[in-house]
N, C-alpha and C. Protein backbone atom coordinates (compact mmCIF):
# COMPACT_ATOMS: atom_id res chain seq x y z
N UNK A 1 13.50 15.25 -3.25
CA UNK A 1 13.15 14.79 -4.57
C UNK A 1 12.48 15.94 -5.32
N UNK A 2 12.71 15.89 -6.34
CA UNK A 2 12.11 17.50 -7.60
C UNK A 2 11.00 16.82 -8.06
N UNK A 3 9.64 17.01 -7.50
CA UNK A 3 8.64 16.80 -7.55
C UNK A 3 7.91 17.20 -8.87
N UNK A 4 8.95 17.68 -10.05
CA UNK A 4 8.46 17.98 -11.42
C UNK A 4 9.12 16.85 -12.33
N UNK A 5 10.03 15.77 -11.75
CA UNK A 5 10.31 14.86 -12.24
C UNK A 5 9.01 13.64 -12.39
N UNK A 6 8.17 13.84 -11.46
CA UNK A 6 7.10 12.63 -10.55
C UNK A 6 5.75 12.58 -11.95
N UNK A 7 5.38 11.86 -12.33
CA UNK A 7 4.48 11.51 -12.64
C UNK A 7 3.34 10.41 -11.95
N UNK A 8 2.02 10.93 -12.14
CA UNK A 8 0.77 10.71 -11.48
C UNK A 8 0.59 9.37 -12.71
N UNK A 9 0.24 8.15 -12.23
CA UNK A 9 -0.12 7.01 -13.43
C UNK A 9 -1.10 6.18 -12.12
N UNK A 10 -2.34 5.71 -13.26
CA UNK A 10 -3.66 5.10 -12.73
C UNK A 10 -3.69 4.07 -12.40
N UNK A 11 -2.14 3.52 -12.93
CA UNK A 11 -1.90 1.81 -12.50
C UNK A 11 -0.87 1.59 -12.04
N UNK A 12 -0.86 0.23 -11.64
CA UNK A 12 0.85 -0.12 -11.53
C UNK A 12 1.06 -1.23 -12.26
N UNK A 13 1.83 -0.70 -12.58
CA UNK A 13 2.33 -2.18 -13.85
C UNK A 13 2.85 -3.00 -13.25
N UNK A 14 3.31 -4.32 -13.84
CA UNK A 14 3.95 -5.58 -13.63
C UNK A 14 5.47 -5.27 -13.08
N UNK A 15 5.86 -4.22 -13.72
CA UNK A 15 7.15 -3.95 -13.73
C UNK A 15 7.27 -2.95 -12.26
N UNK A 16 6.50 -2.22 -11.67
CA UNK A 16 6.43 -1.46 -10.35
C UNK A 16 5.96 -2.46 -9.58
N UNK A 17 5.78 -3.44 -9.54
CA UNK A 17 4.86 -4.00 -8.47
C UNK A 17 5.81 -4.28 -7.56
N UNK A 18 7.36 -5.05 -7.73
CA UNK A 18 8.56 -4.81 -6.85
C UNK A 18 8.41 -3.84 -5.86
N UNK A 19 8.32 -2.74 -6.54
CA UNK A 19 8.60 -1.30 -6.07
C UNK A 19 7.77 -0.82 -5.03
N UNK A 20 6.04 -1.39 -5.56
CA UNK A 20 5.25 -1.20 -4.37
C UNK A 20 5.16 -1.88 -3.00
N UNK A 21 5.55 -3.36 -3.54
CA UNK A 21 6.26 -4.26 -2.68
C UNK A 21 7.26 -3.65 -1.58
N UNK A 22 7.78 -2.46 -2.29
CA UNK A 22 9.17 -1.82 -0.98
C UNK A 22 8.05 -1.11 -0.38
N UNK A 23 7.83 -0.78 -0.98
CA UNK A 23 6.89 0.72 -0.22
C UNK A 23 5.96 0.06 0.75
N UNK A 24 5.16 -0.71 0.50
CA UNK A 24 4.20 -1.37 1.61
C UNK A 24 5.44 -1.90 2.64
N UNK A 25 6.54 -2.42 2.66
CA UNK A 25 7.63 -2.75 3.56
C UNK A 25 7.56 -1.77 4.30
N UNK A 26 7.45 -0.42 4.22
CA UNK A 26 7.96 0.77 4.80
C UNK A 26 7.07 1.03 5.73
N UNK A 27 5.49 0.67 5.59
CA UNK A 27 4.60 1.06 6.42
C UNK A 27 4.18 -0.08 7.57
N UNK A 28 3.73 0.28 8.52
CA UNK A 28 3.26 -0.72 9.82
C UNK A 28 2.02 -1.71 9.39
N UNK A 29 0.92 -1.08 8.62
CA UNK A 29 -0.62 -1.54 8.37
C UNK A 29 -0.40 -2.16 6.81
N UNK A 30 0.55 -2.08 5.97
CA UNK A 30 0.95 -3.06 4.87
C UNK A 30 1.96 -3.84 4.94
N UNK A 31 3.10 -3.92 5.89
CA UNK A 31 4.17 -4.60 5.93
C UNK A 31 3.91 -6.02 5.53
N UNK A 32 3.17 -6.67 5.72
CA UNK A 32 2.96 -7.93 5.77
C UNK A 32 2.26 -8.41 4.31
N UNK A 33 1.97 -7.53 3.89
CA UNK A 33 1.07 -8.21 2.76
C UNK A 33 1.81 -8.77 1.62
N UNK A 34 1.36 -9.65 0.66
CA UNK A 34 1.83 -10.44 -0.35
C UNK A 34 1.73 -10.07 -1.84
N UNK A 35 2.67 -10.40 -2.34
CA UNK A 35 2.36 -10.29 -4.06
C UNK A 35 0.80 -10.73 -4.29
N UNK A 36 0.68 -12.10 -4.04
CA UNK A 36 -0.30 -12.47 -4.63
C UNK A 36 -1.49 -11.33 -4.40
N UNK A 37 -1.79 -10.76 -2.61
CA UNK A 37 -2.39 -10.68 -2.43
C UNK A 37 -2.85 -9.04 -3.07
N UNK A 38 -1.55 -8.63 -3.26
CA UNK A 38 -1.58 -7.29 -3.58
C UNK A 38 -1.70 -7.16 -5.09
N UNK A 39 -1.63 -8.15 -5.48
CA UNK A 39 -2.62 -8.05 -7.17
C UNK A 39 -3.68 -7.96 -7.23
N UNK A 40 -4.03 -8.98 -6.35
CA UNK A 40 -5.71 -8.57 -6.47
C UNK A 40 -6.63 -8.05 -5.54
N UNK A 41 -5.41 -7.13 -4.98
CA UNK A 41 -6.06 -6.14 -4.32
C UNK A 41 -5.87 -4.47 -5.07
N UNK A 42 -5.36 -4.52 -6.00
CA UNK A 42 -4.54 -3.44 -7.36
C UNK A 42 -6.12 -3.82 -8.09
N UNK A 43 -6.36 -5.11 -8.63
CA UNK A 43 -7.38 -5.39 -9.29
C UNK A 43 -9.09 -4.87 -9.07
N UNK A 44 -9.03 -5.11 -7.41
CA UNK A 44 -10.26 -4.26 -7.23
C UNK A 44 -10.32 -3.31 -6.66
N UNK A 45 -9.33 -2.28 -6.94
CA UNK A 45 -9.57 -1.04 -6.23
C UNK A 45 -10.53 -0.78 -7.52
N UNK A 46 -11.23 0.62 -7.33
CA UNK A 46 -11.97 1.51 -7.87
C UNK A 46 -10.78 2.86 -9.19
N UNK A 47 -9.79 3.12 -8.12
CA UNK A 47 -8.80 4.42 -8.69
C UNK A 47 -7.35 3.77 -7.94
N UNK A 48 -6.97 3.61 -8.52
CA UNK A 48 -5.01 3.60 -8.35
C UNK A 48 -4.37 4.84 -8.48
N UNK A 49 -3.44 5.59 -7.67
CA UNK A 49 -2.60 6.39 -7.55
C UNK A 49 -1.33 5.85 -7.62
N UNK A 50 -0.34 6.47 -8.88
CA UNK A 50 1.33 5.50 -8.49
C UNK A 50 1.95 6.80 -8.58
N UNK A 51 2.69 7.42 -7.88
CA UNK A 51 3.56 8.35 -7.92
C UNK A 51 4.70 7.36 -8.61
N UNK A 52 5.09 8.21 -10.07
CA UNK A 52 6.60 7.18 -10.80
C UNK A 52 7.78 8.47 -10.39
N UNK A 53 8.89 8.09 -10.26
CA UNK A 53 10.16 9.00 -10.68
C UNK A 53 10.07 8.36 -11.90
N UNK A 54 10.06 9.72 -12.59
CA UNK A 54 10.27 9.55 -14.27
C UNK A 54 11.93 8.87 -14.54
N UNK A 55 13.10 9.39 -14.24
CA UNK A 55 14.28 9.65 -14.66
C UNK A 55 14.61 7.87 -14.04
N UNK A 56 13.79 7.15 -13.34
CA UNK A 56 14.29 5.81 -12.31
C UNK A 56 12.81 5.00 -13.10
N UNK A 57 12.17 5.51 -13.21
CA UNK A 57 11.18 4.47 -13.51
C UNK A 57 10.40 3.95 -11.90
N UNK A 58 10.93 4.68 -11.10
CA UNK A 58 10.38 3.65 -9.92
C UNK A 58 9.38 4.54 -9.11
N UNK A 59 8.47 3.47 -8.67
CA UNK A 59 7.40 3.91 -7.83
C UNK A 59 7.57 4.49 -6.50
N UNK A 60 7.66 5.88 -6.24
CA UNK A 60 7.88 6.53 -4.90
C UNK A 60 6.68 6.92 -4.00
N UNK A 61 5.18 6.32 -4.64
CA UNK A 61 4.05 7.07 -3.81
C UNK A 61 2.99 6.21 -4.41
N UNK A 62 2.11 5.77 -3.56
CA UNK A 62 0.78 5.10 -3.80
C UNK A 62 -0.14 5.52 -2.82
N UNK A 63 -1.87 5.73 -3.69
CA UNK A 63 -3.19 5.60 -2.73
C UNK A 63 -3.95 5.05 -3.90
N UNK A 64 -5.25 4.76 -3.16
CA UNK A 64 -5.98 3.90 -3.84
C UNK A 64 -7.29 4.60 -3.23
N UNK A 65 -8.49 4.45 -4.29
CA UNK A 65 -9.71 4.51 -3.84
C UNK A 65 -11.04 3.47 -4.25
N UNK A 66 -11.50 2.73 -3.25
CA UNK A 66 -12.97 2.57 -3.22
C UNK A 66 -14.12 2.81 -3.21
N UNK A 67 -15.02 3.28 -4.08
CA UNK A 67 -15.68 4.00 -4.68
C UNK A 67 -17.68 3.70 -4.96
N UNK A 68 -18.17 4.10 -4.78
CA UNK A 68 -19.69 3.95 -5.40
C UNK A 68 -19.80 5.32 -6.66
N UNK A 69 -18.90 6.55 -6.32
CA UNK A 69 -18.99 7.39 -7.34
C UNK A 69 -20.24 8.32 -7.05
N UNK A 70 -21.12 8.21 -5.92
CA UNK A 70 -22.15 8.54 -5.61
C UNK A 70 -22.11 9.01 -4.46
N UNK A 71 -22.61 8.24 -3.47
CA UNK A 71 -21.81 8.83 -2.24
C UNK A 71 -20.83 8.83 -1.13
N UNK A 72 -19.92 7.68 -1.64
CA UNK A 72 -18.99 7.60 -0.90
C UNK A 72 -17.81 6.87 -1.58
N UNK A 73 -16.70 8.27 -1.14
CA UNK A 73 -15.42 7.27 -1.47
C UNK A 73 -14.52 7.11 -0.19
N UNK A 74 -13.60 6.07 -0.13
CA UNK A 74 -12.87 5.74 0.79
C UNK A 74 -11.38 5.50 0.49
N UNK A 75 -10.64 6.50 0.73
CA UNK A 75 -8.90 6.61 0.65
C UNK A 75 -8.80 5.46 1.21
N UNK A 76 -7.20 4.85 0.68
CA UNK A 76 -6.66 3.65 1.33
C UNK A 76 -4.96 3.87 1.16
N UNK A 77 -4.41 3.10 1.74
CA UNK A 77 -2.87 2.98 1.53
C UNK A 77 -2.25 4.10 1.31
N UNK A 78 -2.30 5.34 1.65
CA UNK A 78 -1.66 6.74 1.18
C UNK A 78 -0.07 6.44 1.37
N UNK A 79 0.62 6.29 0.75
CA UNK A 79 2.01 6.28 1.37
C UNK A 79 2.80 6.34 0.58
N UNK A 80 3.98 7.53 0.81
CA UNK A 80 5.25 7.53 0.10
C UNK A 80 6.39 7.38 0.55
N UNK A 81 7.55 6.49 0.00
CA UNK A 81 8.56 6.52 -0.08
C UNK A 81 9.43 7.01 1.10
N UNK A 82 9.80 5.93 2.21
CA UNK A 82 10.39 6.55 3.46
C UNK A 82 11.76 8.04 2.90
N UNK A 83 12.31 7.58 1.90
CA UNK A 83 13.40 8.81 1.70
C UNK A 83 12.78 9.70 0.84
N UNK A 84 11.48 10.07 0.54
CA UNK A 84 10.93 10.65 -0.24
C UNK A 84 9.52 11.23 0.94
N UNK A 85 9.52 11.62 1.95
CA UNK A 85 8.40 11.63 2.70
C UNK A 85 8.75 13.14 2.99
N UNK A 86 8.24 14.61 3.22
CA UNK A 86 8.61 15.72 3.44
C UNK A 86 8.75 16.39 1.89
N UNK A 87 8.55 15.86 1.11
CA UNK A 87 8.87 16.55 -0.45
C UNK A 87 7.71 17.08 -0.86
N UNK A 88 6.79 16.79 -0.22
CA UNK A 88 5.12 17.08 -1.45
C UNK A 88 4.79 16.21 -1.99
N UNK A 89 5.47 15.21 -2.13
CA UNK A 89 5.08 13.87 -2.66
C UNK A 89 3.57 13.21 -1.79
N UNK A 90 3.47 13.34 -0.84
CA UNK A 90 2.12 13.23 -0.07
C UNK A 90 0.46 14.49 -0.77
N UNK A 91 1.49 15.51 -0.57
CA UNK A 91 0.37 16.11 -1.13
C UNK A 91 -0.20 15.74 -2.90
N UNK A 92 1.24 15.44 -3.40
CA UNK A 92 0.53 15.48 -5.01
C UNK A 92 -0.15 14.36 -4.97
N UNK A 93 -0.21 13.13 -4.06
CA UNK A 93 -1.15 12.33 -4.13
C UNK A 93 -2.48 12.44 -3.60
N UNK A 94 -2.84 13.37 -2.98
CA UNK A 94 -4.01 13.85 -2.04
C UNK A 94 -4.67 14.91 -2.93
N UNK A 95 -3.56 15.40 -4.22
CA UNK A 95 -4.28 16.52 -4.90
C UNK A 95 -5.04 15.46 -6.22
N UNK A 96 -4.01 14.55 -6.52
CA UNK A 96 -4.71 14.05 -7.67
C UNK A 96 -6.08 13.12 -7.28
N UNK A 97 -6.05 12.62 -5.83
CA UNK A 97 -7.27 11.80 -5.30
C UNK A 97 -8.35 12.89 -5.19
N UNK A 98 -8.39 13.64 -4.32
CA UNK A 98 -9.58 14.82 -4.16
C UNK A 98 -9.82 15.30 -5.80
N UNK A 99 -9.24 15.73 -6.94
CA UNK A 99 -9.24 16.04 -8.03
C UNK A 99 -9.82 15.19 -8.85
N UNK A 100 -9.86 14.10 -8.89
CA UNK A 100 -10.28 13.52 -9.92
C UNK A 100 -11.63 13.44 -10.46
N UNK A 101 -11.85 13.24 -11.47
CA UNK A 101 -12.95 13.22 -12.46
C UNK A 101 -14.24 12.65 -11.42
N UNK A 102 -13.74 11.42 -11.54
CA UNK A 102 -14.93 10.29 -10.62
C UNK A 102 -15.42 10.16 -9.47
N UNK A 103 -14.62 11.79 -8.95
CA UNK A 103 -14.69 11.90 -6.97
C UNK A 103 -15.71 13.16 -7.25
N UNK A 104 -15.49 13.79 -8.36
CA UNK A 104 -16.22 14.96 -8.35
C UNK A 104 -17.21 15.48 -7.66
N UNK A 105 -18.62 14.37 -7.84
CA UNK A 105 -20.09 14.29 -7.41
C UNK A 105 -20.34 13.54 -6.14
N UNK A 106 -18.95 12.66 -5.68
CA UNK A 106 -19.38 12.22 -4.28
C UNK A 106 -19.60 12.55 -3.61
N UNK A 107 -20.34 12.54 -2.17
CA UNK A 107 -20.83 13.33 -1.45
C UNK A 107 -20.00 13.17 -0.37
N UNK A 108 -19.37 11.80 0.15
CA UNK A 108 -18.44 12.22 1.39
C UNK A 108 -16.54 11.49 1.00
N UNK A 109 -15.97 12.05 0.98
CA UNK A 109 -14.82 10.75 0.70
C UNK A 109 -14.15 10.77 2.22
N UNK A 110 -13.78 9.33 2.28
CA UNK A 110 -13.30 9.14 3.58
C UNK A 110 -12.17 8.44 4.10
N UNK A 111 -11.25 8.89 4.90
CA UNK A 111 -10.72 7.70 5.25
C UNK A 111 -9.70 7.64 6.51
N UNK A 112 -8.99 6.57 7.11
CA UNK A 112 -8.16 6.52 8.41
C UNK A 112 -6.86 6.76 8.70
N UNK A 113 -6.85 7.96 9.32
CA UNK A 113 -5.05 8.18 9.50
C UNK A 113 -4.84 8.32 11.28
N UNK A 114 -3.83 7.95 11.62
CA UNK A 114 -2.76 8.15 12.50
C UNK A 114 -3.27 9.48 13.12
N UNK A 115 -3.25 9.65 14.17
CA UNK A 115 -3.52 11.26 14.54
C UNK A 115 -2.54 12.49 14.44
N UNK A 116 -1.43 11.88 14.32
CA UNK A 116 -0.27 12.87 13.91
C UNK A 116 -0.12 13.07 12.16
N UNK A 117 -1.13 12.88 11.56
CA UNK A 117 -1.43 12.95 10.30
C UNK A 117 -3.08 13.79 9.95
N UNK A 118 -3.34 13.84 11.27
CA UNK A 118 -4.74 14.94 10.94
C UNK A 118 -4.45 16.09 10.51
N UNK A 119 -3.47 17.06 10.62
CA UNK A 119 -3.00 18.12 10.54
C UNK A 119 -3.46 18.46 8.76
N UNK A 120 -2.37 17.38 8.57
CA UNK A 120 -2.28 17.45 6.43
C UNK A 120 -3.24 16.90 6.15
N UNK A 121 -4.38 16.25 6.40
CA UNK A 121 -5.58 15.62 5.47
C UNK A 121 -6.50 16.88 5.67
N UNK A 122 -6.43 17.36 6.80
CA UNK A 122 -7.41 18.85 7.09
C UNK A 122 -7.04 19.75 5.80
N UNK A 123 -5.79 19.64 5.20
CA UNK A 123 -5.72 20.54 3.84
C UNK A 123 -6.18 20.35 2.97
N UNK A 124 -7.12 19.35 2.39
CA UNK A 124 -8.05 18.94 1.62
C UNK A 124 -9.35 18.63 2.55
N UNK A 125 -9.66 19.48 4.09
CA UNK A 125 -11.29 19.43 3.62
C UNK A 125 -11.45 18.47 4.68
N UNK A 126 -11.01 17.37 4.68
CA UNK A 126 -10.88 16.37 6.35
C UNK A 126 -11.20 16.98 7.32
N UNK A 127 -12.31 16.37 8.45
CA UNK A 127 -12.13 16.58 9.14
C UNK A 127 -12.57 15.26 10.23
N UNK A 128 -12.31 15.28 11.87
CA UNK A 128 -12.75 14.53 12.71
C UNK A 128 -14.01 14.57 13.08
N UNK A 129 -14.64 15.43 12.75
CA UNK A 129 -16.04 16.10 13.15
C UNK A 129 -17.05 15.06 11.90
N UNK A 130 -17.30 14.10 12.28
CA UNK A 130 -18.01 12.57 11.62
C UNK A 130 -19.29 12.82 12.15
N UNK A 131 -20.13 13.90 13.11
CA UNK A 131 -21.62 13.33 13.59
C UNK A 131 -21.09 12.35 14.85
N UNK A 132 -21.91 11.45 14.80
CA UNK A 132 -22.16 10.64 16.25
C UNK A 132 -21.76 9.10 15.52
N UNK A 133 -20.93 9.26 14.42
CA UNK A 133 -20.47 7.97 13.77
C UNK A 133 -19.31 7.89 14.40
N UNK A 134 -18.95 6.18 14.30
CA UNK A 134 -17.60 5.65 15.04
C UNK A 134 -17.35 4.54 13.98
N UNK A 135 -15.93 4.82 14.12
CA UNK A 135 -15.22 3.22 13.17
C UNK A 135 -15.01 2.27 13.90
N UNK A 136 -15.81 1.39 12.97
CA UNK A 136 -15.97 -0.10 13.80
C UNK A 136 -15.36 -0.77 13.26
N UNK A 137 -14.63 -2.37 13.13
CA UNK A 137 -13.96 -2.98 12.40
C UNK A 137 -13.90 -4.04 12.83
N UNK A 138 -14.13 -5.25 11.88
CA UNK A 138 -14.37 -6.54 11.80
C UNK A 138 -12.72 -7.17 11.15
N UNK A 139 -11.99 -7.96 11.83
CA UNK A 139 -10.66 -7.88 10.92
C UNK A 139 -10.08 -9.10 11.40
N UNK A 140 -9.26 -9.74 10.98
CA UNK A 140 -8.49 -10.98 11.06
C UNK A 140 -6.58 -10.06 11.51
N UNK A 141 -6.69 -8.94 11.10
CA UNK A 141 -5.66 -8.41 11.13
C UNK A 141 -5.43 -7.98 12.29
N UNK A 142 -4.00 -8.72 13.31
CA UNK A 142 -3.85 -7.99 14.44
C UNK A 142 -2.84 -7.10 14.26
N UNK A 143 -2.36 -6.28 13.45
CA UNK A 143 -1.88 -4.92 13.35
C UNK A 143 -3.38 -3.94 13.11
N UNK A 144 -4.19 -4.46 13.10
CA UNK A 144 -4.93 -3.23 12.67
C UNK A 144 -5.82 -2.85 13.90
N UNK A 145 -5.53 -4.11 14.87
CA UNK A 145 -6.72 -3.87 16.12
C UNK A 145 -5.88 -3.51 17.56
N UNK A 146 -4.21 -2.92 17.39
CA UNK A 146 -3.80 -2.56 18.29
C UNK A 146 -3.67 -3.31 19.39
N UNK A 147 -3.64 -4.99 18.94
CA UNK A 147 -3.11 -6.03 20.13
C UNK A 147 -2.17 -6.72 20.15
C-alpha cells in the first residue's frame, strides 16, 4: 500500500465503523467485540487513531489512547489491516500516537504487545524494563487470560 495515499483522522465516523468492524475481525483480543460495544468504546477513548485510504475511503489502521495527559497514557488496539501489515502502516500509527500534542508532557505512555512485537515498539522508546511492576488483570475476558 503507498503510504502517501493514507491519511491520519481523530475519529471514526459512522460510515468507517463497518470497516473497523473488519479490522477488529482480523485480530485475536478484538475479534469478538460488538457494534454496540465498540461505539462506546470510540466514545470514551481519550485520542482515536484511523488510518483512511484516501482513494477507498476505507479504514486500514486503528489505535486509541487513554489518557490523564499528565502522567500516564495507555496505547490500545494498535492494528492494521491484515493485507496492509509490513507497509509502515504500523509505524505511521505509532508516529502519530507518540507525536501528538496531548502526549507531549506525559510522563510514561504505556502499553501491551505480543512478544514478537517488542522489537517495533522499542522504535519509539518502549521498553520491558518496567522496575519491579507486573501486569495484573481483572477481566471477564477469556481471550485475554490465556485459558
Amino acid at each position: 500500500m503507498d503510504v502517501s495515499e493514507i491519511e491520519v483522522r481523530d475519529e471514526v465516523g459512522a460510515d468507517c465503523l463497518p470497516y473497523l468492524m473488519d479490522l477488529f475481525a482480523s485480530a485475536w483480543w478484538t475479534a469478538t467485540r460488538t457494534t454496540s460495544e465498540v461505539t462506546r468504546m470510540l466514545a470514551a477513548s481519550d485520542l482515536v487513531f484511523a488510518l483512511i485510504h484516501r482513494p477507498s475511503e476505507r479504514l486500514v489502521g486503528f489505535a486509541r489512547v487513554i489518557t490523564d495527559e499528565v502522567y500516564l497514557a495507555v496505547v490500545l488496539d494498535v492494528v492494521v489491516a491484515p493485507g496492509s501489515r509490513g507497509s509502515g502502516l504500523g509505524a505511521m500509527l505509532m508516529d502519530a500516537v507518540v507525536g501528538h500534542p496531548r502526549l507531549a508532557a506525559v510522563r510514561s505512555i504505556e502499553l501491551v504487545c505480543q512478544p514478537e512485537l517488542m522489537p517495533f515498539y522499542r522504535r519509539w522508546g518502549f521498553t520491558e524494563q518496567v522496575g519491579r511492576s507486573r501486569l495484573m488483570r481483572r477481566t471477564a475476558d477469556p481471550l485475554l487470560t490465556g485459558a
